[in-house]
Every structure is written in structure tokens, then in C-alpha cells.
PDB file of N, CA and C in Angstrom:
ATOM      1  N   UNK A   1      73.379 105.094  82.070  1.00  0.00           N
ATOM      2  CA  UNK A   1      74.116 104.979  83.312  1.00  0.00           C
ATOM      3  C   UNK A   1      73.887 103.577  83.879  1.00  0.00           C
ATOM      4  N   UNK A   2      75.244 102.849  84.088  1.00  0.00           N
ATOM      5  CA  UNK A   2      74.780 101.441  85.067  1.00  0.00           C
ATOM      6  C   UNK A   2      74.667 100.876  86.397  1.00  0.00           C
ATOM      7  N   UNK A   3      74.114 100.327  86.664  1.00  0.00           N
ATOM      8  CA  UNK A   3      73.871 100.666  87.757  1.00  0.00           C
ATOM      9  C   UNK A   3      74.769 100.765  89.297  1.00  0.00           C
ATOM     10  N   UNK A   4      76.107 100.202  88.371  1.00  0.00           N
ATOM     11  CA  UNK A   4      77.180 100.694  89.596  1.00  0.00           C
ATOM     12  C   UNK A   4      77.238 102.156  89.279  1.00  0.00           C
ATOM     13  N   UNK A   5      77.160 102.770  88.494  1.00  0.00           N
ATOM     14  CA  UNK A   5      77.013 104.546  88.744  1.00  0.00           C
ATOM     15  C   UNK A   5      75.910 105.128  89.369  1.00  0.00           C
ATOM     16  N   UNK A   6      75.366 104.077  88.827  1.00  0.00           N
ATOM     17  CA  UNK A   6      73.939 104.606  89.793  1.00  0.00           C
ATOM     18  C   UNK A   6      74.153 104.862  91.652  1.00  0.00           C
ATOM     19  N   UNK A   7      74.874 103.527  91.965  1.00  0.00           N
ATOM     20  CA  UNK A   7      74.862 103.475  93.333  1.00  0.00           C
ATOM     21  C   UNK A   7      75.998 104.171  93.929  1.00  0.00           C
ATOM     22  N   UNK A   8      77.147 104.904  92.915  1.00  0.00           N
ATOM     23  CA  UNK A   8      78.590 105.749  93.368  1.00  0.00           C
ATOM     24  C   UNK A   8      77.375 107.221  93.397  1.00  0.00           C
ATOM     25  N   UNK A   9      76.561 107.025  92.317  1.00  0.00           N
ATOM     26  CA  UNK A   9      75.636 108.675  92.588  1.00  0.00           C
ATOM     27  C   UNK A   9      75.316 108.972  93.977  1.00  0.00           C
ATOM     28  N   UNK A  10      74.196 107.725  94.440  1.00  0.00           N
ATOM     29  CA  UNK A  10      73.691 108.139  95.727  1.00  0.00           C
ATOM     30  C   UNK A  10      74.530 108.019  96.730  1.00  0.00           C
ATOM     31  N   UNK A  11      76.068 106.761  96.756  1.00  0.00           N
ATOM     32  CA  UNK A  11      76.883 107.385  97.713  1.00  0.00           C
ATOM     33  C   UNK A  11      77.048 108.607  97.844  1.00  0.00           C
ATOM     34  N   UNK A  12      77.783 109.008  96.921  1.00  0.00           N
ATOM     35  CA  UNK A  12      78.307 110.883  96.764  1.00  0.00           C
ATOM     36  C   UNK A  12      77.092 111.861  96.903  1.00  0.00           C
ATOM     37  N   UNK A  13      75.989 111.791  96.765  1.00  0.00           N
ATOM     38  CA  UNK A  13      74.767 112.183  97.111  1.00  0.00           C
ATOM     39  C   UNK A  13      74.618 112.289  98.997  1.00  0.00           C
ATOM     40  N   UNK A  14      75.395 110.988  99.797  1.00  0.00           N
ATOM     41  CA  UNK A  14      74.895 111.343 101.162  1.00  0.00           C
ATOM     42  C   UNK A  14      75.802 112.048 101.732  1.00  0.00           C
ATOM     43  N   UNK A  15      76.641 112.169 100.652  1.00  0.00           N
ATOM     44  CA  UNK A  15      77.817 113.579 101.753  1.00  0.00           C
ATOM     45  C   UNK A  15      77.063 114.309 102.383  1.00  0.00           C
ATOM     46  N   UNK A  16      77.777 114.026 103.296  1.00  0.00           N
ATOM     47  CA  UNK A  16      77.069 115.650 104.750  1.00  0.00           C
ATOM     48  C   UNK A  16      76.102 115.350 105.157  1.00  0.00           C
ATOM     49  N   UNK A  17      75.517 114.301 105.073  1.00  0.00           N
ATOM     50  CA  UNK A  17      74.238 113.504 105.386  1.00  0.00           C
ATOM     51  C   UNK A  17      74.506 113.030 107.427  1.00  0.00           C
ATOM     52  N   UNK A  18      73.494 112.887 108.036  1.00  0.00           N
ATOM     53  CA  UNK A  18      73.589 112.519 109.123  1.00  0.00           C
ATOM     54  C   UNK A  18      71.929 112.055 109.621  1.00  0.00           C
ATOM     55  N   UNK A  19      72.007 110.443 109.693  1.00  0.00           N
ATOM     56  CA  UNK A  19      70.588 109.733 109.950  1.00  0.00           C
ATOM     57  C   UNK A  19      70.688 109.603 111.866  1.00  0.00           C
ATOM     58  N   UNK A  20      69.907 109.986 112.286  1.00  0.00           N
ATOM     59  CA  UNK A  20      69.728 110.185 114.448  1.00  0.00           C
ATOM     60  C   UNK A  20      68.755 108.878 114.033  1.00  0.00           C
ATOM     61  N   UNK A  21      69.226 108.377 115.178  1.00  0.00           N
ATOM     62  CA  UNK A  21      68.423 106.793 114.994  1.00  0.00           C
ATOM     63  C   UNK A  21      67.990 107.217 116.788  1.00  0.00           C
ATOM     64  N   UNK A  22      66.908 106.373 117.147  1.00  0.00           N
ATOM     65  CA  UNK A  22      66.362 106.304 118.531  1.00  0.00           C
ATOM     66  C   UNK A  22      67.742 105.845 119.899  1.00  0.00           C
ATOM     67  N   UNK A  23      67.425 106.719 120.445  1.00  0.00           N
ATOM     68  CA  UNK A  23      68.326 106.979 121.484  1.00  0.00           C
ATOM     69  C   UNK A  23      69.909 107.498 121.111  1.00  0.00           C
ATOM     70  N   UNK A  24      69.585 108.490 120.052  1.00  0.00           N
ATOM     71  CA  UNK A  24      70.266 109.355 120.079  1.00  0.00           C
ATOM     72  C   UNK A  24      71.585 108.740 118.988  1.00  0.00           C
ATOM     73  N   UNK A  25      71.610 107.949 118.659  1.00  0.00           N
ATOM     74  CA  UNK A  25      73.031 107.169 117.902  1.00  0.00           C
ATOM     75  C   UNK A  25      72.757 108.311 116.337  1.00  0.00           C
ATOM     76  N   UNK A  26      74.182 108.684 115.875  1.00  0.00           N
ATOM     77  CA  UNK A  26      74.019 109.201 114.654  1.00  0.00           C
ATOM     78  C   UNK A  26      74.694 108.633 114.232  1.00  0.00           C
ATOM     79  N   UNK A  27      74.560 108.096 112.677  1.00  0.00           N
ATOM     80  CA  UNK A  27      75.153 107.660 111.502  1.00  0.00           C
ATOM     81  C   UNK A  27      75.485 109.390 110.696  1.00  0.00           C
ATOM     82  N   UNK A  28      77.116 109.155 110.199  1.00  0.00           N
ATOM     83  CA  UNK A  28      77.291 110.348 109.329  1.00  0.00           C
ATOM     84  C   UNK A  28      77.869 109.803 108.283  1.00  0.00           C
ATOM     85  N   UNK A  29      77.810 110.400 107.281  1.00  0.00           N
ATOM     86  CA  UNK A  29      78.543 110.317 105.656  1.00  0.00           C
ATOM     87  C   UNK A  29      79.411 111.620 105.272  1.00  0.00           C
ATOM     88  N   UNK A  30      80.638 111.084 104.990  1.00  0.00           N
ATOM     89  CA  UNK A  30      81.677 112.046 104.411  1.00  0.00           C
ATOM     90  C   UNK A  30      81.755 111.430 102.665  1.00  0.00           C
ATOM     91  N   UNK A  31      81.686 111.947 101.746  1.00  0.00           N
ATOM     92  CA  UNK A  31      81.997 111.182 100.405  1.00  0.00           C
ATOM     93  C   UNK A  31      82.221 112.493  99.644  1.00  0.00           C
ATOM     94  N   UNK A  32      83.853 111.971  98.845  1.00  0.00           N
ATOM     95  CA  UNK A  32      83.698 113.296  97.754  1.00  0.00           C
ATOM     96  C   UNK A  32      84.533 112.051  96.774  1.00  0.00           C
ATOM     97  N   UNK A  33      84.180 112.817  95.370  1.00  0.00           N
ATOM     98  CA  UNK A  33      84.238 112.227  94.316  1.00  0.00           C
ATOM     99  C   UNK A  33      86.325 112.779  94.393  1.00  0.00           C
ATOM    100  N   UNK A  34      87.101 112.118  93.839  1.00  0.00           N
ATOM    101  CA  UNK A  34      88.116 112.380  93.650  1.00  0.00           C
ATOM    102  C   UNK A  34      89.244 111.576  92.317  1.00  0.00           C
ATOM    103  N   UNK A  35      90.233 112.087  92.044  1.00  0.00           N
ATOM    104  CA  UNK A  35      90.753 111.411  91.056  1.00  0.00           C
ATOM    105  C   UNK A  35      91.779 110.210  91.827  1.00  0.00           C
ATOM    106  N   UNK A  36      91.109 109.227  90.649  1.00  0.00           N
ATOM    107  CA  UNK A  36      91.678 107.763  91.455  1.00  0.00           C
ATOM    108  C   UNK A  36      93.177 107.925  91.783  1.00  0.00           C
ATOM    109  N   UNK A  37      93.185 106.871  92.615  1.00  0.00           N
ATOM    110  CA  UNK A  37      95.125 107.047  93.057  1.00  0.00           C
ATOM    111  C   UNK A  37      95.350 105.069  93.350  1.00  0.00           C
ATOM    112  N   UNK A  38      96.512 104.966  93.532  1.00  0.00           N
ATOM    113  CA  UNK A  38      96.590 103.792  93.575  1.00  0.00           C
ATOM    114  C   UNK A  38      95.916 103.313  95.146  1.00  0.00           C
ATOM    115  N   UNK A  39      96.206 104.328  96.068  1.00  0.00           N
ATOM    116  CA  UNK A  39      95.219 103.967  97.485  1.00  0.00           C
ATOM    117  C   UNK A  39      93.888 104.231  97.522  1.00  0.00           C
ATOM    118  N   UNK A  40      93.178 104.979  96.641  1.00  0.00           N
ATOM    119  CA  UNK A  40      91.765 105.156  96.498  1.00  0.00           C
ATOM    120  C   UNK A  40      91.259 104.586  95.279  1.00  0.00           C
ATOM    121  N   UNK A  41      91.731 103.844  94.553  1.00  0.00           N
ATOM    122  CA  UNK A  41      91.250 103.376  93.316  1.00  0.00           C
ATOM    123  C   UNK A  41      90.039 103.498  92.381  1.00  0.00           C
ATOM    124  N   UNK A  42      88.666 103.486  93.737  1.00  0.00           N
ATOM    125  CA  UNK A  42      87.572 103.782  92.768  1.00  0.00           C
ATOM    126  C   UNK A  42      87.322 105.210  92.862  1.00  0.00           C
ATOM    127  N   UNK A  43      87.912 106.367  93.106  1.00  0.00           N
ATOM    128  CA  UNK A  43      87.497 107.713  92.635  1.00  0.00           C
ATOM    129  C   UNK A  43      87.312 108.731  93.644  1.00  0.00           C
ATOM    130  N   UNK A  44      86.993 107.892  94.654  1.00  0.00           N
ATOM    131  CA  UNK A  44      86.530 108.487  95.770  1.00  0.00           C
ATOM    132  C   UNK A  44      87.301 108.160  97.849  1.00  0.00           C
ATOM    133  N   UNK A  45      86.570 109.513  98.244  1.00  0.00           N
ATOM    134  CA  UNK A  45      87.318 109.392  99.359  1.00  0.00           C
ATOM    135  C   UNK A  45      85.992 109.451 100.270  1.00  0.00           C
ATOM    136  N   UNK A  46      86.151 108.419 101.193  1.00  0.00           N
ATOM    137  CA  UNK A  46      84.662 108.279 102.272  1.00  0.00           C
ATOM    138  C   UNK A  46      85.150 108.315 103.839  1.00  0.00           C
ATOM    139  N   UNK A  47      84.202 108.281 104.169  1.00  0.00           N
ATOM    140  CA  UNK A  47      83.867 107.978 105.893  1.00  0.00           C
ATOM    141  C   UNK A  47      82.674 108.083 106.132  1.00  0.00           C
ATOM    142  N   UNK A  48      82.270 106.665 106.714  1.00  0.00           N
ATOM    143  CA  UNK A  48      80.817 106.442 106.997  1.00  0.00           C
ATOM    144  C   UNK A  48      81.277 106.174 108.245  1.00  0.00           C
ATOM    145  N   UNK A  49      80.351 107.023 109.113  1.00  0.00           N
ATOM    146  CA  UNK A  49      80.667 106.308 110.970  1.00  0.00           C
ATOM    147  C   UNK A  49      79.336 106.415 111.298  1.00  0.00           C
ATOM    148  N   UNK A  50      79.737 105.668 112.841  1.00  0.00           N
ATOM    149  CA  UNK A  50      78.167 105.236 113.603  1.00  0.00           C
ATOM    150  C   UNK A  50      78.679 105.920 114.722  1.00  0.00           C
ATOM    151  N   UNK A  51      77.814 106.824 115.424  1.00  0.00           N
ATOM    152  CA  UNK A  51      78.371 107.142 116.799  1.00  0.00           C
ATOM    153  C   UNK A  51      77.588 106.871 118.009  1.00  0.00           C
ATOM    154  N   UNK A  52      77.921 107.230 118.919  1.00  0.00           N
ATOM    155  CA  UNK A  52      77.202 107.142 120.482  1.00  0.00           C
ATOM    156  C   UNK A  52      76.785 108.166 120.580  1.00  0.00           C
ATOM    157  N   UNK A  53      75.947 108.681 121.679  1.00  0.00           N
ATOM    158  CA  UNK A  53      74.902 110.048 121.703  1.00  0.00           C
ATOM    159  C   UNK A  53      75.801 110.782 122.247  1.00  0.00           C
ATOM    160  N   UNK A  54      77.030 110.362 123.046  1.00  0.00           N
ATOM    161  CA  UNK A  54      78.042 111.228 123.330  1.00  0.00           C
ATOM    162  C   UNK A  54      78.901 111.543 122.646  1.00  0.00           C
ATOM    163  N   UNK A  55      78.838 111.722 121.166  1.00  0.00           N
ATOM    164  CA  UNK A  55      79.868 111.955 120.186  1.00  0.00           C
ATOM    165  C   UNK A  55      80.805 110.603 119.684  1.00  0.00           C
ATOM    166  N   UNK A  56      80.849 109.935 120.356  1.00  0.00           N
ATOM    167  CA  UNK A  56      82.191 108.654 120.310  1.00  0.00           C
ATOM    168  C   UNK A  56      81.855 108.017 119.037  1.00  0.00           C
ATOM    169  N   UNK A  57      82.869 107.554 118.317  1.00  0.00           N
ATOM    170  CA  UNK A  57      82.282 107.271 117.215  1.00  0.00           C
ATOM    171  C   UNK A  57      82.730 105.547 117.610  1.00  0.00           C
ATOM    172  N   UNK A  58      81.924 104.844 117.398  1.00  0.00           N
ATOM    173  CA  UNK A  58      81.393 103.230 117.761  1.00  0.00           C
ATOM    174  C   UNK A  58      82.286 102.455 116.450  1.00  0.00           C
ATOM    175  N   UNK A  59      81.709 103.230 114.941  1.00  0.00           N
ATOM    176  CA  UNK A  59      81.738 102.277 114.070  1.00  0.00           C
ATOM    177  C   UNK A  59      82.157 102.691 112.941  1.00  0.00           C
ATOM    178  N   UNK A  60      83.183 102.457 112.286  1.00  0.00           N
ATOM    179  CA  UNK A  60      83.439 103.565 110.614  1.00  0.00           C
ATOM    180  C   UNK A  60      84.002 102.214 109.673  1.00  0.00           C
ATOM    181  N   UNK A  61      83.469 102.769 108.417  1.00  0.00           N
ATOM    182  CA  UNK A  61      84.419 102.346 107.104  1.00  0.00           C
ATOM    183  C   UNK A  61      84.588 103.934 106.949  1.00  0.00           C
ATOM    184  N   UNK A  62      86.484 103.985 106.243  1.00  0.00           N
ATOM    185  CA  UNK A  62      86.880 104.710 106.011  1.00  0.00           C
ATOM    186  C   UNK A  62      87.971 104.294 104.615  1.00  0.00           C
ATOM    187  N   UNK A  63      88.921 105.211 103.763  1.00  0.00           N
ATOM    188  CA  UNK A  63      89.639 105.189 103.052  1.00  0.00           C
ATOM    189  C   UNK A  63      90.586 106.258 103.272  1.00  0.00           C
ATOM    190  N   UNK A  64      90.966 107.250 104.309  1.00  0.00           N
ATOM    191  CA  UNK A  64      91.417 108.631 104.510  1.00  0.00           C
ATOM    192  C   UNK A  64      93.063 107.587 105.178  1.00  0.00           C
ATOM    193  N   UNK A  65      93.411 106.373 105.656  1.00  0.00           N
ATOM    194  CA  UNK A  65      94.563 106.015 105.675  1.00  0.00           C
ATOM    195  C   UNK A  65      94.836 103.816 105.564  1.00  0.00           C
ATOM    196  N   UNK A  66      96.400 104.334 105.377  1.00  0.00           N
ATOM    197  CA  UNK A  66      96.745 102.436 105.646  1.00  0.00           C
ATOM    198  C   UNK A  66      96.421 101.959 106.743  1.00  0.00           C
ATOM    199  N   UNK A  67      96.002 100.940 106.832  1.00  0.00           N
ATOM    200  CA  UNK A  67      95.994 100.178 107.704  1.00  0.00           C
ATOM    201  C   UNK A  67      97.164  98.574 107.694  1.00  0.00           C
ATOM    202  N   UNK A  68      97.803  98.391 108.947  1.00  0.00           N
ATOM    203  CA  UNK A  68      98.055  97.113 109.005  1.00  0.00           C
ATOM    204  C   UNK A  68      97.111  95.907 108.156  1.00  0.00           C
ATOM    205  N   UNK A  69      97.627  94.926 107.574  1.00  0.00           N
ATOM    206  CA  UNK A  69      97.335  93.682 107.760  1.00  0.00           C
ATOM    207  C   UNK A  69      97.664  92.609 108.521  1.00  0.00           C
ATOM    208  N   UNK A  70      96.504  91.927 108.984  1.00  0.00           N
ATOM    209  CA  UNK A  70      96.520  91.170 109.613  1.00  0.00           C
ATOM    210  C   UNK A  70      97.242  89.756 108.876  1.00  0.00           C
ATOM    211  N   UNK A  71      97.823  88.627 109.855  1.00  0.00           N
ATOM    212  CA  UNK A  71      98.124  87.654 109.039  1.00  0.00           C
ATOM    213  C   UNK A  71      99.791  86.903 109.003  1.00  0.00           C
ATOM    214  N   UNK A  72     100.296  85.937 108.660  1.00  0.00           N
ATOM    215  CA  UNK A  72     101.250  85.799 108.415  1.00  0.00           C
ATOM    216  C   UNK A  72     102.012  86.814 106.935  1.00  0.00           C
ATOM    217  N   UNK A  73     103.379  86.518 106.384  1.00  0.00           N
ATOM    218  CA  UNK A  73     104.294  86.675 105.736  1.00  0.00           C
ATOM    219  C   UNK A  73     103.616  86.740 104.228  1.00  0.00           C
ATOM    220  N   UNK A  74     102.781  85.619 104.457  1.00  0.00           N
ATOM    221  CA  UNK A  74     102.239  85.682 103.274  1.00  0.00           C
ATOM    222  C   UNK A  74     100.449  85.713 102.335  1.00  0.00           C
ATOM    223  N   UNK A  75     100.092  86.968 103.612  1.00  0.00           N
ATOM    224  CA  UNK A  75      99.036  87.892 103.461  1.00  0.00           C
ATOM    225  C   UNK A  75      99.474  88.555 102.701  1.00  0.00           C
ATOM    226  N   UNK A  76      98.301  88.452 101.196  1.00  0.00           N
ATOM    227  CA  UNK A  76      98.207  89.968  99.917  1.00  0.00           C
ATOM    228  C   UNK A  76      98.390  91.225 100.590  1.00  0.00           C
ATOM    229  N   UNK A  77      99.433  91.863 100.491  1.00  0.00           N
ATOM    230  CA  UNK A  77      99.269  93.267 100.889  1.00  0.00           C
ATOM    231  C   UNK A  77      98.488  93.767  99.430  1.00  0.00           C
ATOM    232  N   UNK A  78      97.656  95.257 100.529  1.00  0.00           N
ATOM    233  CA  UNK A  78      96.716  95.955  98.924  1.00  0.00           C
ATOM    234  C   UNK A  78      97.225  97.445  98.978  1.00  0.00           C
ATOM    235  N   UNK A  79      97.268  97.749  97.989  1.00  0.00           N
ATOM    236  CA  UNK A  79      97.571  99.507  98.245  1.00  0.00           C
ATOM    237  C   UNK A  79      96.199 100.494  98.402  1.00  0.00           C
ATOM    238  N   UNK A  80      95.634  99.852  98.461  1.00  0.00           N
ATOM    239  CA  UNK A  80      94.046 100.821  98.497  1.00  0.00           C
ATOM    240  C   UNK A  80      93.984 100.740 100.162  1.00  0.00           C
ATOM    241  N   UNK A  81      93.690 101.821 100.479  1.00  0.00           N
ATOM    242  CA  UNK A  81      93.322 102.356 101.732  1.00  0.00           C
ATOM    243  C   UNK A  81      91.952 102.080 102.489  1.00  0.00           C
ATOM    244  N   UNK A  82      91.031 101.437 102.121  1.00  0.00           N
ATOM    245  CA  UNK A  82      89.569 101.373 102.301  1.00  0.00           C
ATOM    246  C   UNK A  82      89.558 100.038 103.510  1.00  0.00           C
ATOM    247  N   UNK A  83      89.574 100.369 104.477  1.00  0.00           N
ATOM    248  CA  UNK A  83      89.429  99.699 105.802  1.00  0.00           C
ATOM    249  C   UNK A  83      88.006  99.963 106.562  1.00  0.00           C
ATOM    250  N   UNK A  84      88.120  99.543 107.627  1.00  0.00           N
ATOM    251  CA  UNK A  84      86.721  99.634 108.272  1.00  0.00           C
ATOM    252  C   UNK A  84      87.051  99.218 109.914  1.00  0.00           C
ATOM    253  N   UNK A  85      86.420  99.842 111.211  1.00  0.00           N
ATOM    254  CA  UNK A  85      86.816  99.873 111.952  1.00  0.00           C
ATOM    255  C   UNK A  85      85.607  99.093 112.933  1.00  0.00           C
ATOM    256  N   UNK A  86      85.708  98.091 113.239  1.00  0.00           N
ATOM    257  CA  UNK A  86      84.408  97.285 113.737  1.00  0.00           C
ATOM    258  C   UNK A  86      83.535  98.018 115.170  1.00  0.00           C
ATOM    259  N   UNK A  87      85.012  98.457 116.254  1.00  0.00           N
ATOM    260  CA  UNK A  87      84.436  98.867 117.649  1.00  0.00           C
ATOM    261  C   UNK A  87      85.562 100.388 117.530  1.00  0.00           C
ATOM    262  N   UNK A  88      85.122 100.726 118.563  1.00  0.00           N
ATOM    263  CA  UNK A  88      85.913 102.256 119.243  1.00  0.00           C
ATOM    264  C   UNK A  88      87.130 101.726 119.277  1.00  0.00           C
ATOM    265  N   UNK A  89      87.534 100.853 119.735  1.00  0.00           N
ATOM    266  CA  UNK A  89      89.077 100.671 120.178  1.00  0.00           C
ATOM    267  C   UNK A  89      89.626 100.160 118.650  1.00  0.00           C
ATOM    268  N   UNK A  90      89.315  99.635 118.113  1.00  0.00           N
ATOM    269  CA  UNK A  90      89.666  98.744 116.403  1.00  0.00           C
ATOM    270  C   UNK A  90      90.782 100.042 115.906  1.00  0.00           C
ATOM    271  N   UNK A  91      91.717  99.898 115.170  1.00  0.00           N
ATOM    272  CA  UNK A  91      92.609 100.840 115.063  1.00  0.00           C
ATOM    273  C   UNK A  91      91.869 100.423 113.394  1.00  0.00           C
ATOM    274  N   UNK A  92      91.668  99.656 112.573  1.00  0.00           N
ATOM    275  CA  UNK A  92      90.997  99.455 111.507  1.00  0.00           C
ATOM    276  C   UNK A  92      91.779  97.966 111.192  1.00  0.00           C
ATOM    277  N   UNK A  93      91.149  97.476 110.036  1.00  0.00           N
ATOM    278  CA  UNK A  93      90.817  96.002 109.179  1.00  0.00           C
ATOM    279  C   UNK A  93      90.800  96.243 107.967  1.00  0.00           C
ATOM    280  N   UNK A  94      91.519  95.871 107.349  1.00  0.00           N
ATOM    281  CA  UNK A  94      91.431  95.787 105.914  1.00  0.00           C
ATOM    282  C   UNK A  94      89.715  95.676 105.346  1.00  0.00           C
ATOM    283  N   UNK A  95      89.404  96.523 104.250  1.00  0.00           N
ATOM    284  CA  UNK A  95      88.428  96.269 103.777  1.00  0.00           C
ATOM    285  C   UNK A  95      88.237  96.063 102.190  1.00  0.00           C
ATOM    286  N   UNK A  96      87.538  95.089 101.872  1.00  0.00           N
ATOM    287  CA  UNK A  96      87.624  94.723 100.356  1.00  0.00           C
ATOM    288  C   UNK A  96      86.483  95.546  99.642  1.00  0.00           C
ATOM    289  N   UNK A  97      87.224  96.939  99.238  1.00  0.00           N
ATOM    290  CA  UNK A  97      85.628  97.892  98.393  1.00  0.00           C
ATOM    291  C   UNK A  97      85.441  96.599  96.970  1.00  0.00           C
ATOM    292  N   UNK A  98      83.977  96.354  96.627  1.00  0.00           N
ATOM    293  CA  UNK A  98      83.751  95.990  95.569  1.00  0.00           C
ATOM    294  C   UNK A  98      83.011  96.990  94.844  1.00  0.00           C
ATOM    295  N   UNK A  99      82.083  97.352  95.621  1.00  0.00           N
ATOM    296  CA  UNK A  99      81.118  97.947  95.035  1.00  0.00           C
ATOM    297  C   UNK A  99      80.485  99.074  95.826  1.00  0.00           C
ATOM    298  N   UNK A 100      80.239 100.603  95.751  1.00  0.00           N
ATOM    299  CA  UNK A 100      79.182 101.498  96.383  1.00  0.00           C
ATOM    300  C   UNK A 100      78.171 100.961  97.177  1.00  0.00           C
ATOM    301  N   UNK A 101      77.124 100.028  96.471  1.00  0.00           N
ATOM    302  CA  UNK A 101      75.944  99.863  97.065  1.00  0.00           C
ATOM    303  C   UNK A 101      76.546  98.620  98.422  1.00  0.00           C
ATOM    304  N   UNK A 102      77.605  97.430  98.068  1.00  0.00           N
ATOM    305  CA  UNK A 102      78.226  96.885  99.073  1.00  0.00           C
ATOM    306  C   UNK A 102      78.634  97.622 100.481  1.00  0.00           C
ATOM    307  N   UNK A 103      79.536  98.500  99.771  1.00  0.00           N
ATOM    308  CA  UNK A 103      79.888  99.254 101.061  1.00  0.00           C
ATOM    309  C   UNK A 103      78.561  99.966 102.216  1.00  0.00           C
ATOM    310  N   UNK A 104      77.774 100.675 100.972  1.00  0.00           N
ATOM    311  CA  UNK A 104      76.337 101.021 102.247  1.00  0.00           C
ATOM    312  C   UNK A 104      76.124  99.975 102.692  1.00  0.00           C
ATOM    313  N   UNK A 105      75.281  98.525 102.071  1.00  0.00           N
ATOM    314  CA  UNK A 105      74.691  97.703 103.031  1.00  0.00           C
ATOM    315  C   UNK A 105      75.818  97.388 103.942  1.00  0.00           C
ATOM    316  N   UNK A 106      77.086  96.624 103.796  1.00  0.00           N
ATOM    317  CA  UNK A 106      77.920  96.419 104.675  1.00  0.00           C
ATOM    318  C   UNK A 106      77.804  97.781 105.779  1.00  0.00           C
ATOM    319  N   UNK A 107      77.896  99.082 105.566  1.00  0.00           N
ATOM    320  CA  UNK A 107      78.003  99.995 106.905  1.00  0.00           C
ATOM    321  C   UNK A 107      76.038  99.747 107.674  1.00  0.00           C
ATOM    322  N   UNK A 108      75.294  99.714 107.103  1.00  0.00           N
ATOM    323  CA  UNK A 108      74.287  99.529 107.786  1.00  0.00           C
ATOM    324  C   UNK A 108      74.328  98.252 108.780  1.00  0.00           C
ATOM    325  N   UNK A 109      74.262  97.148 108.111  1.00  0.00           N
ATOM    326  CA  UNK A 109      74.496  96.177 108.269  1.00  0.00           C
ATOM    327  C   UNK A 109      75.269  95.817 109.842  1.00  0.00           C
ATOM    328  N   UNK A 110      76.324  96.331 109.791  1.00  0.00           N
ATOM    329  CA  UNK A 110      76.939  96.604 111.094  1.00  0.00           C
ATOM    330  C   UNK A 110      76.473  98.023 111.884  1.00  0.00           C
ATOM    331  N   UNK A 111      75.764  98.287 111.376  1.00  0.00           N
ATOM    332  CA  UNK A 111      75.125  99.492 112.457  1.00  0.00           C
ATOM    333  C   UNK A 111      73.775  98.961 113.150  1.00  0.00           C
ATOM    334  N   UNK A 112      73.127  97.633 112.507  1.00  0.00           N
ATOM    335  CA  UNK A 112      71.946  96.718 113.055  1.00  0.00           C
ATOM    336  C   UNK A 112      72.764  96.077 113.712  1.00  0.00           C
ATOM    337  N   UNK A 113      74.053  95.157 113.381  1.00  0.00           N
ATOM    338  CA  UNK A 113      74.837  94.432 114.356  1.00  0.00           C
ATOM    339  C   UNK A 113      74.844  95.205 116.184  1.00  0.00           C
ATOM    340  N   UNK A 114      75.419  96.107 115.861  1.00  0.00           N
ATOM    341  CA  UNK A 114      75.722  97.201 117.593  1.00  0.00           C
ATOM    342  C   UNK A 114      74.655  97.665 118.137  1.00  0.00           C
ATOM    343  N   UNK A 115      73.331  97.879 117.537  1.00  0.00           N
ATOM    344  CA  UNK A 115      72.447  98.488 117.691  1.00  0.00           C
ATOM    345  C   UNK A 115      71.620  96.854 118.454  1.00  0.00           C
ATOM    346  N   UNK A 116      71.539  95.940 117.942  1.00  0.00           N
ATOM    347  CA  UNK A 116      71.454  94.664 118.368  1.00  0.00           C
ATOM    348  C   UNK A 116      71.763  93.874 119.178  1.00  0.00           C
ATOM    349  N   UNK A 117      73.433  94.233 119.527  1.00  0.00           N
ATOM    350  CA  UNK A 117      74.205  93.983 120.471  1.00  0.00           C
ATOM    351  C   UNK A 117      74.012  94.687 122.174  1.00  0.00           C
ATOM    352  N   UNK A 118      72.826  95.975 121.830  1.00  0.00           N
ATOM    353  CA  UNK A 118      73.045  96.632 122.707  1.00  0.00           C
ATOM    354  C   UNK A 118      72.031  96.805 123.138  1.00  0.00           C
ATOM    355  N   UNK A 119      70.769  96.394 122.696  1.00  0.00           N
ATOM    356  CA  UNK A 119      69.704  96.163 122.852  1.00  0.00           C
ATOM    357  C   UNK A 119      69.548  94.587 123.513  1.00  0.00           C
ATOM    358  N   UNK A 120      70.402  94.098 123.230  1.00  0.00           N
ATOM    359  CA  UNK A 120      70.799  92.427 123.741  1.00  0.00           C
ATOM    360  C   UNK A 120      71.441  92.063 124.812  1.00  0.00           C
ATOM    361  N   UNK A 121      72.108  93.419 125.130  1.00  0.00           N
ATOM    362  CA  UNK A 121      73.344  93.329 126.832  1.00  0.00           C
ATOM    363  C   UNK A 121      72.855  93.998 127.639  1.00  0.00           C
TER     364      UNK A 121
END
């Protein structure tokens, strides 16, 4: 097994998973293995969000729809669905999946960003 399977394992492994961080913020994982499509390409269908202690969800990468691109006329449109939503209001952003283990650090990554931000304001 290499080690990009390795790291699609433990994605699909945190389905249903939910990490409570101090003062109440939960991180959740949705991941199921699925047959590729031209909008899901690598196999699978996710949602990683960050929420507020009041339910609100703050922060997601997702693949469950299109999103706009941003840009002039002659922005790559992509048919893969895998966006990511920076704040509550963000309707979503194109997101470039490379890799499983990318996508976790990238969702952590921005869950130290807000968590930082908010500890900072």
C-alpha cells in the first residue's frame, strides 16, 4: 500500500469523527469512499467543518456541490466539486484536492488560523 492510500485510509477512517477543542469549538468529519465521477474524481465524498459552540459552522472543505469561480473569462473552469469555505458567510472557493493527507493539514491548518484569529481579537 502507498502511501497516498495510506492517507485516503485514515481520511475514510475519520468519518463520524468529531475532535471538541477548548471552549467548546468542534471539528467534524463526513468521508465515504465512493465511485469516482467526473465532479468527485478521487473516489470520495467529504465534509470537514469547524464549528462555533453554538452549532454555526465557521469553517468547511467540502465536495457535496459546484461552486462559482472566481476570476476573469479566462479562469480554468474544473469539474470536480472540492471547494472549501474560509468564514460562515463564504458561499465556497474553489479548491485544488491533490492529495488526502493535503486536504487534512490544509483543514487543520485553517482551524489554527480562526482559532488564532480569535484568540488575537
Amino acid at each position: 500500500m502507498g502511501r497516498a492510500d495510506e492517507t485516503l485510509s485514515y481520511l475514510l477512517d475519520l468519518d463520524g469523527e468529531e475532535i471538541i477543542y477548548d471552549g467548546g469549538h468542534v471539528a467534524r468529519f463526513k468521508v465515504k469512499e465512493i465511485g469516482a465521477t467526473p465532479e468527485k474524481p478521487h473516489g470520495i465524498s467529504y465534509s470537514l467543518t469547524f464549528h462555533a459552540r453554538d452549532g454555526r459552522r465557521l469553517m468547511g472543505y467540502d465536495n457535496a456541490h459546484g461552486v462559482a469561480h472566481r476570476g476573469g473569462k479566462f479562469v480554468e473552469r474544473h469539474a470536480a466539486f472540492d471547494h472549501w469555505h474560509r468564514d460562515e458567510t463564504d458561499e465556497g472557493r474553489p479548491y485544488q484536492f491533490v492529495t488526502a493527507e493535503k486536504l487534512i493539514a490544509d483543514f487543520f491548518d485553517e482551524i489554527e488560523r480562526i482559532l488564532k484569529e480569535k484568540n488575537d481579537g
